[in-house]
PDB file of N, CA and C in Angstrom:
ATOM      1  N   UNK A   1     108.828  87.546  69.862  1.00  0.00           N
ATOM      2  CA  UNK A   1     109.438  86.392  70.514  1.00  0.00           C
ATOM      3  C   UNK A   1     108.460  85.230  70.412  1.00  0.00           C
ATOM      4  N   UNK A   2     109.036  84.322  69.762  1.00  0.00           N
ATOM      5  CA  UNK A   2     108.213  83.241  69.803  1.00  0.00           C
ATOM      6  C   UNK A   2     107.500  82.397  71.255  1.00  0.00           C
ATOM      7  N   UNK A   3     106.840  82.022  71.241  1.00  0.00           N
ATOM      8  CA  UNK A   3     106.882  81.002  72.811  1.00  0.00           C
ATOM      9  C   UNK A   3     107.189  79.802  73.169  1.00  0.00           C
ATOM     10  N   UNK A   4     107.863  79.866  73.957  1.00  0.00           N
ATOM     11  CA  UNK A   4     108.612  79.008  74.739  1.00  0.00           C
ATOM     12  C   UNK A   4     107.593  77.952  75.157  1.00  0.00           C
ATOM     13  N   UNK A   5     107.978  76.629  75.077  1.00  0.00           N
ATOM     14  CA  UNK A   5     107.186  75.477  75.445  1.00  0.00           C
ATOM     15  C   UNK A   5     107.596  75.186  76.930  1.00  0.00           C
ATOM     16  N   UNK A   6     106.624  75.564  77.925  1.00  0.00           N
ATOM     17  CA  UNK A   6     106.893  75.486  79.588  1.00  0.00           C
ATOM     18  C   UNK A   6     105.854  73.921  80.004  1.00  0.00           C
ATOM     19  N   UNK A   7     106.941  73.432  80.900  1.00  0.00           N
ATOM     20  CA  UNK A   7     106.662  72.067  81.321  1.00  0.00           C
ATOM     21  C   UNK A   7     105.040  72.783  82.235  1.00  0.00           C
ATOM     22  N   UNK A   8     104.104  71.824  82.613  1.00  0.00           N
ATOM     23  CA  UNK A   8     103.226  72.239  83.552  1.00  0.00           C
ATOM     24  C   UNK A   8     103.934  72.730  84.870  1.00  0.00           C
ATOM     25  N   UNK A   9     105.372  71.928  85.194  1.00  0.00           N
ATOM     26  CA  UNK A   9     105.334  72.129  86.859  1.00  0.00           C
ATOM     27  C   UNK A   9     106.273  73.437  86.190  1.00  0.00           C
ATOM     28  N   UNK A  10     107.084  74.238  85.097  1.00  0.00           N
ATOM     29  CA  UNK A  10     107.424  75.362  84.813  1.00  0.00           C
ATOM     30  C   UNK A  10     106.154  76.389  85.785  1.00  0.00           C
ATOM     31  N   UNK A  11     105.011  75.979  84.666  1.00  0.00           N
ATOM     32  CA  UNK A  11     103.903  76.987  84.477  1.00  0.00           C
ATOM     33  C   UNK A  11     103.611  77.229  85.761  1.00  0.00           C
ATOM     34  N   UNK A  12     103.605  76.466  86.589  1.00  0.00           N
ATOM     35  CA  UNK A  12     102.970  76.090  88.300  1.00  0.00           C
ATOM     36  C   UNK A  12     104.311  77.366  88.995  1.00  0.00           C
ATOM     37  N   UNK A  13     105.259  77.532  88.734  1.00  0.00           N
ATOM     38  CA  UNK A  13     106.108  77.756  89.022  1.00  0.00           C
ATOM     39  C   UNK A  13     105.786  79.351  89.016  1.00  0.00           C
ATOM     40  N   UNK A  14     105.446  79.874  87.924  1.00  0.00           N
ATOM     41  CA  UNK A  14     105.577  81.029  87.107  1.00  0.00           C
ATOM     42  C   UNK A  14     104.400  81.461  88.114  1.00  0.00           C
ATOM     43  N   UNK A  15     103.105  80.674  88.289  1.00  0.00           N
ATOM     44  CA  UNK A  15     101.533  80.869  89.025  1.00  0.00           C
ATOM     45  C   UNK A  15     102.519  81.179  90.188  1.00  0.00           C
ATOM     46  N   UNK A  16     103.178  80.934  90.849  1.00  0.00           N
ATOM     47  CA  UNK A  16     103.507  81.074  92.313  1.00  0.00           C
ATOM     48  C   UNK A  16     104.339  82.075  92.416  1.00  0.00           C
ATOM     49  N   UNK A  17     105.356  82.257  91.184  1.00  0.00           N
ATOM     50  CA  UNK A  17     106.056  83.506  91.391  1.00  0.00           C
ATOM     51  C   UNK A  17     104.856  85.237  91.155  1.00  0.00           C
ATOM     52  N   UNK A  18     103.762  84.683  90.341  1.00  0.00           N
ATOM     53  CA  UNK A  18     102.597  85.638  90.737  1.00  0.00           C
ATOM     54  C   UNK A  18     102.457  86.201  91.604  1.00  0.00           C
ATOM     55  N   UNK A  19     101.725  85.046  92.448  1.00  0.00           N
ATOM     56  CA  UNK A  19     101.095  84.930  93.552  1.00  0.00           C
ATOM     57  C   UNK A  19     102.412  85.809  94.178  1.00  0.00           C
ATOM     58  N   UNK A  20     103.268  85.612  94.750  1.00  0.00           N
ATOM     59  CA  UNK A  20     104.440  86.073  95.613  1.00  0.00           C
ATOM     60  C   UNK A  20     104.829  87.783  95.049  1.00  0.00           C
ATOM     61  N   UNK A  21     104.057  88.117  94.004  1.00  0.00           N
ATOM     62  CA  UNK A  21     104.125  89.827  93.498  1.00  0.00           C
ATOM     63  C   UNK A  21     105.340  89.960  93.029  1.00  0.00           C
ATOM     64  N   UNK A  22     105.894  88.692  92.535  1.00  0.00           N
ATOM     65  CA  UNK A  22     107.341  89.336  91.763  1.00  0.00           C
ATOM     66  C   UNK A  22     107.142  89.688  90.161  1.00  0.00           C
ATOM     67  N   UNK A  23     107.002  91.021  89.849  1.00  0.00           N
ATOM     68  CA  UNK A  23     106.619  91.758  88.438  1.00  0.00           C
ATOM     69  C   UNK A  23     107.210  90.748  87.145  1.00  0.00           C
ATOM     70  N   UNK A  24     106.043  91.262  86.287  1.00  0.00           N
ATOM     71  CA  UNK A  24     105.504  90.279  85.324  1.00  0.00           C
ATOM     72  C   UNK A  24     106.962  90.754  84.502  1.00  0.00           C
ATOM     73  N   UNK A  25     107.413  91.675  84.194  1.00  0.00           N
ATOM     74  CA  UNK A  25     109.103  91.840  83.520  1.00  0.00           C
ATOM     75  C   UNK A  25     109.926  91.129  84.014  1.00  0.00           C
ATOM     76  N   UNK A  26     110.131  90.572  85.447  1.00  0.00           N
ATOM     77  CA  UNK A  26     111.002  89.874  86.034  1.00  0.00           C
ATOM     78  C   UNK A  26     110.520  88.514  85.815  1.00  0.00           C
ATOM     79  N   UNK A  27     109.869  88.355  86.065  1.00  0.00           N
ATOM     80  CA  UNK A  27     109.305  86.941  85.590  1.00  0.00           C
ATOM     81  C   UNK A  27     109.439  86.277  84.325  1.00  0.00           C
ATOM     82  N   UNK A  28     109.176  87.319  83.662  1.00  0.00           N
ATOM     83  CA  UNK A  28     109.152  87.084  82.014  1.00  0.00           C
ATOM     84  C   UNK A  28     110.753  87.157  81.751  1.00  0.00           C
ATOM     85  N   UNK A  29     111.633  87.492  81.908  1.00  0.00           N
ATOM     86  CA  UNK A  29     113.315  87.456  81.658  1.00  0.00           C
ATOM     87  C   UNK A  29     113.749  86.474  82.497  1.00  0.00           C
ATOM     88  N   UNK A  30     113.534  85.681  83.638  1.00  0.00           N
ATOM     89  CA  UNK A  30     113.952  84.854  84.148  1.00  0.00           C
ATOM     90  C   UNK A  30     114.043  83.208  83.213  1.00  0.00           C
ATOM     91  N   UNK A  31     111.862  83.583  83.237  1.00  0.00           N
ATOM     92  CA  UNK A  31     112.318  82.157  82.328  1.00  0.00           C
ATOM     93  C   UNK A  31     112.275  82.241  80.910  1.00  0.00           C
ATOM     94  N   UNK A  32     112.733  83.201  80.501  1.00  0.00           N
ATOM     95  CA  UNK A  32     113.254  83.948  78.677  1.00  0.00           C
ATOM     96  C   UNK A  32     111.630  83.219  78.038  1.00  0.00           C
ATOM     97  N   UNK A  33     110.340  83.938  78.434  1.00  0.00           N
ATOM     98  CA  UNK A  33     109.259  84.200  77.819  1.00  0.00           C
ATOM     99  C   UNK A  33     109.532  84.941  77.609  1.00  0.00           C
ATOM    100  N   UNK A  34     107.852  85.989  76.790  1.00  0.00           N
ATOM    101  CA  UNK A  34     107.337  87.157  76.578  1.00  0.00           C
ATOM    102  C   UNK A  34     106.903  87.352  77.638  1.00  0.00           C
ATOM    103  N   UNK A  35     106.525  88.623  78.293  1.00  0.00           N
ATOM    104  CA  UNK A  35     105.934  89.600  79.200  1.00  0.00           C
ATOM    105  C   UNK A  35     104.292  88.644  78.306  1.00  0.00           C
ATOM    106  N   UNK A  36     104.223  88.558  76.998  1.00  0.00           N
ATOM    107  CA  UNK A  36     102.752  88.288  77.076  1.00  0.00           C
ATOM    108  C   UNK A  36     102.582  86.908  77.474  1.00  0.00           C
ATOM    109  N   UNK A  37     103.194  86.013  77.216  1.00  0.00           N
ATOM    110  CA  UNK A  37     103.066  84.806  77.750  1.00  0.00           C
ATOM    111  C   UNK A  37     102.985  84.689  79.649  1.00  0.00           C
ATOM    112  N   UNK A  38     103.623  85.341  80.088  1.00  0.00           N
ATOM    113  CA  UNK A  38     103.733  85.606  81.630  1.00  0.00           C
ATOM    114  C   UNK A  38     102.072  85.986  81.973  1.00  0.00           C
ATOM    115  N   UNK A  39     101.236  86.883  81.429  1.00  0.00           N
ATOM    116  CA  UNK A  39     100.022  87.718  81.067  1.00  0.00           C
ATOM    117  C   UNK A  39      99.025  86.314  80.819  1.00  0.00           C
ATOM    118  N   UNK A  40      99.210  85.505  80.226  1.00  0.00           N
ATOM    119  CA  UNK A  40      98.584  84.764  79.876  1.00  0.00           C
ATOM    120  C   UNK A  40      98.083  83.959  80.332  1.00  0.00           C
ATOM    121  N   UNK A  41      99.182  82.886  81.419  1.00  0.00           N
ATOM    122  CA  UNK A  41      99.118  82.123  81.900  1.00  0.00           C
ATOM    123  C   UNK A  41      98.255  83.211  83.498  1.00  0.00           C
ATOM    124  N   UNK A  42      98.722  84.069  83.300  1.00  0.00           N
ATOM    125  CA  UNK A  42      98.030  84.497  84.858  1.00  0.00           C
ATOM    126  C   UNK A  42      96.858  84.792  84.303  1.00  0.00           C
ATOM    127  N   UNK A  43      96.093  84.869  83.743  1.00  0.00           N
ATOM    128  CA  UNK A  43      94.659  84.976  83.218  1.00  0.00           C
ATOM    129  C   UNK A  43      93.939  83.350  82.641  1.00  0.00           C
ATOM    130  N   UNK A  44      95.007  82.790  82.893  1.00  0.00           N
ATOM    131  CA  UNK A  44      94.219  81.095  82.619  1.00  0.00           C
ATOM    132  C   UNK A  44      94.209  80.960  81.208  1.00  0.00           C
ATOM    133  N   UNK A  45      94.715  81.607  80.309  1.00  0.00           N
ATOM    134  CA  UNK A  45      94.548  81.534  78.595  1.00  0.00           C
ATOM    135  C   UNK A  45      95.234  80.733  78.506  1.00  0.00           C
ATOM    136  N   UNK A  46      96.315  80.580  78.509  1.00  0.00           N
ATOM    137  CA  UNK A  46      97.606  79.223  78.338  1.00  0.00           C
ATOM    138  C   UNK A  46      97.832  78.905  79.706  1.00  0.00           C
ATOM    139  N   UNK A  47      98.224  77.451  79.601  1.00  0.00           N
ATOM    140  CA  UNK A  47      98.552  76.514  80.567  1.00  0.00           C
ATOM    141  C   UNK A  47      97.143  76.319  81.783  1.00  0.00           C
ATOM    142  N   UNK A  48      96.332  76.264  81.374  1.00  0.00           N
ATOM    143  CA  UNK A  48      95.073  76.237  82.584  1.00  0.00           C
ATOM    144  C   UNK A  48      95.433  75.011  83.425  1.00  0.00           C
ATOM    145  N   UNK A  49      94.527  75.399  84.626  1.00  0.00           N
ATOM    146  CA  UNK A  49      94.595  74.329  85.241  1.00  0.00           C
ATOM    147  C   UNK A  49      93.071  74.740  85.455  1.00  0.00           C
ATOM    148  N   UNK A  50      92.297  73.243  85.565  1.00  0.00           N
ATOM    149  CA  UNK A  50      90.840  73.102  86.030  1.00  0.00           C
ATOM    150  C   UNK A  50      90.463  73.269  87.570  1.00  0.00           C
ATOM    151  N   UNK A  51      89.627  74.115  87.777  1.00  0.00           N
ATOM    152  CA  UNK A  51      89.021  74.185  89.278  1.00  0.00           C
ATOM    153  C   UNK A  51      90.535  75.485  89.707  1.00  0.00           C
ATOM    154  N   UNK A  52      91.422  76.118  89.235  1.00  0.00           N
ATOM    155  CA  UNK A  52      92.129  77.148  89.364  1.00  0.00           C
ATOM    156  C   UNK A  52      91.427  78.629  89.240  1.00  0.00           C
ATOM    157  N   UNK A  53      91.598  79.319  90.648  1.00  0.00           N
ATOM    158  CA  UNK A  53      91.113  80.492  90.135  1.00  0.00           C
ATOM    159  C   UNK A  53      91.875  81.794  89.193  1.00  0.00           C
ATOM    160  N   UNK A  54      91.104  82.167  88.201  1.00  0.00           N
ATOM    161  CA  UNK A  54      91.713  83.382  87.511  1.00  0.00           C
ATOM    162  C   UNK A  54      91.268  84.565  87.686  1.00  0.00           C
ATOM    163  N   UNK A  55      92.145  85.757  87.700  1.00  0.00           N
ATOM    164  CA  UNK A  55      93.921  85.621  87.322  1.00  0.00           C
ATOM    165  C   UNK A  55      94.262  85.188  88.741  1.00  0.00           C
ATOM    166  N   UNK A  56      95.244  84.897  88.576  1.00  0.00           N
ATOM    167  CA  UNK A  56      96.139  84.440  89.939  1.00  0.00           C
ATOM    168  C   UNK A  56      96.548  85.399  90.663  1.00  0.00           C
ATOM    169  N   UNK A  57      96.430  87.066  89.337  1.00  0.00           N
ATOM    170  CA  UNK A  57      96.877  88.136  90.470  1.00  0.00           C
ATOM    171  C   UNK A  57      96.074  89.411  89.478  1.00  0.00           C
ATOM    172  N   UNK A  58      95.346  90.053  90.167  1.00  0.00           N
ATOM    173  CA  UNK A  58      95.133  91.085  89.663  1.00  0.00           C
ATOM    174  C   UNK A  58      96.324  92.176  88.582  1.00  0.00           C
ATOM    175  N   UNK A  59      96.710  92.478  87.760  1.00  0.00           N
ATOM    176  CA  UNK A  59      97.717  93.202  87.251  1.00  0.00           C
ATOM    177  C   UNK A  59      96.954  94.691  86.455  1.00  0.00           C
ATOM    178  N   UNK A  60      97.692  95.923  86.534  1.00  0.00           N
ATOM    179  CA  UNK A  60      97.021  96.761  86.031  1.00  0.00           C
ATOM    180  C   UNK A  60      98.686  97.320  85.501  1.00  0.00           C
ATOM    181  N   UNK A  61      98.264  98.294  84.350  1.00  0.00           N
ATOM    182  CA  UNK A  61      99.097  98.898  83.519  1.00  0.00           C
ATOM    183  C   UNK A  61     100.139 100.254  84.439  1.00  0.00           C
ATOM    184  N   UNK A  62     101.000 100.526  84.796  1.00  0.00           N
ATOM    185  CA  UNK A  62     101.291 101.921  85.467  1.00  0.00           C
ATOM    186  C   UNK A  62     102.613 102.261  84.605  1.00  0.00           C
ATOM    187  N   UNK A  63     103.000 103.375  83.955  1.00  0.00           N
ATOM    188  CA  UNK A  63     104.059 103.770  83.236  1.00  0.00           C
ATOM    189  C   UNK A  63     104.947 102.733  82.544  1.00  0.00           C
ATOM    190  N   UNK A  64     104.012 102.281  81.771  1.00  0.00           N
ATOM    191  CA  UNK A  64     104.440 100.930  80.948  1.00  0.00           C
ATOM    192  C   UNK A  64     104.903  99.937  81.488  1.00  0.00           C
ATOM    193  N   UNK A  65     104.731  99.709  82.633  1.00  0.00           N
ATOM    194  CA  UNK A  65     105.333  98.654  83.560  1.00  0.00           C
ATOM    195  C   UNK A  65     103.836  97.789  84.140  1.00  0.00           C
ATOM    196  N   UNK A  66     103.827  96.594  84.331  1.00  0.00           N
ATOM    197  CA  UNK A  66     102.711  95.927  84.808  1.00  0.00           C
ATOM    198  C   UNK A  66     102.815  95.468  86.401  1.00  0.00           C
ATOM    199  N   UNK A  67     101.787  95.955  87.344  1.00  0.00           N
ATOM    200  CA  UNK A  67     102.143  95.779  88.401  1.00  0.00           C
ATOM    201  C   UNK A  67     101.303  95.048  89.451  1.00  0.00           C
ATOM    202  N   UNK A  68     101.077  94.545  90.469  1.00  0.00           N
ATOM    203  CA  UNK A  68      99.882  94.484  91.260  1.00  0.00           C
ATOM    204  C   UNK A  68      99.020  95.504  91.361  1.00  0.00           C
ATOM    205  N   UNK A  69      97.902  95.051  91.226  1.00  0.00           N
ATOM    206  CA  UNK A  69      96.847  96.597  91.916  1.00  0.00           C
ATOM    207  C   UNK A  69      96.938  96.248  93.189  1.00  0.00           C
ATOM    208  N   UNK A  70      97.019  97.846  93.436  1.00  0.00           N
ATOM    209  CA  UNK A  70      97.027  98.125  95.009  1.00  0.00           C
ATOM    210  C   UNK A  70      98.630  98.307  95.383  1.00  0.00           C
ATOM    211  N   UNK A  71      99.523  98.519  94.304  1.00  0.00           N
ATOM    212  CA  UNK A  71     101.123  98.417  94.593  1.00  0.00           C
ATOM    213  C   UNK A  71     101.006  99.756  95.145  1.00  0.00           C
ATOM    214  N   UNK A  72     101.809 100.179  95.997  1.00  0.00           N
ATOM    215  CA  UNK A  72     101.921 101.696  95.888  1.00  0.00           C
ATOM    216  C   UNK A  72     103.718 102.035  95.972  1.00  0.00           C
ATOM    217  N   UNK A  73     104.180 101.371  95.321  1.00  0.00           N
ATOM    218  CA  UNK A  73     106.017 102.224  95.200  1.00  0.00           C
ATOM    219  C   UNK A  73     105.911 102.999  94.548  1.00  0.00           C
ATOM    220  N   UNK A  74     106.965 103.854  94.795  1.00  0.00           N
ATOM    221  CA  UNK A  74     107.364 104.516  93.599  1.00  0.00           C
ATOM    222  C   UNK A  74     106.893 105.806  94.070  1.00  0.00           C
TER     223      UNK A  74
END
């Protein structure tokens, strides 16, 4: 999938749906990115913002799904 060109206040958008623990698959199909572009921006690689801390959310790998650390569903 190619990437999608996201306005800054998009990207700001995407940082907050982070922050709020809504999973990086849901995120990524909402605003028809990649799961890696979603990855990205929460690690500060694309779309930075200066004086922003990274990542915006800790994420770790669990049965091919990317989740908060410290999630415990399931």
């Amino acid at each position: 999938m190619a990437h999608k060109k996201l306005t800054e206040e998009e990207a700001e958008e995407i940082r907050i749906d982070l922050r709020e623990g809504v999973p990086v698959a849901e995120i990524a199909k909402e605003w028809n990115i990649s799961v890696k572009l979603v990855q990205q921006i929460n690690y500060g690689e694309r779309y930075l913002l200066e004086g922003y801390y990274y990542p915006v959310r800790t994420l770790r790998a669990r049965n091919d799904r990317l989740r908060v650390a410290g999630d415990d569903e399931d």
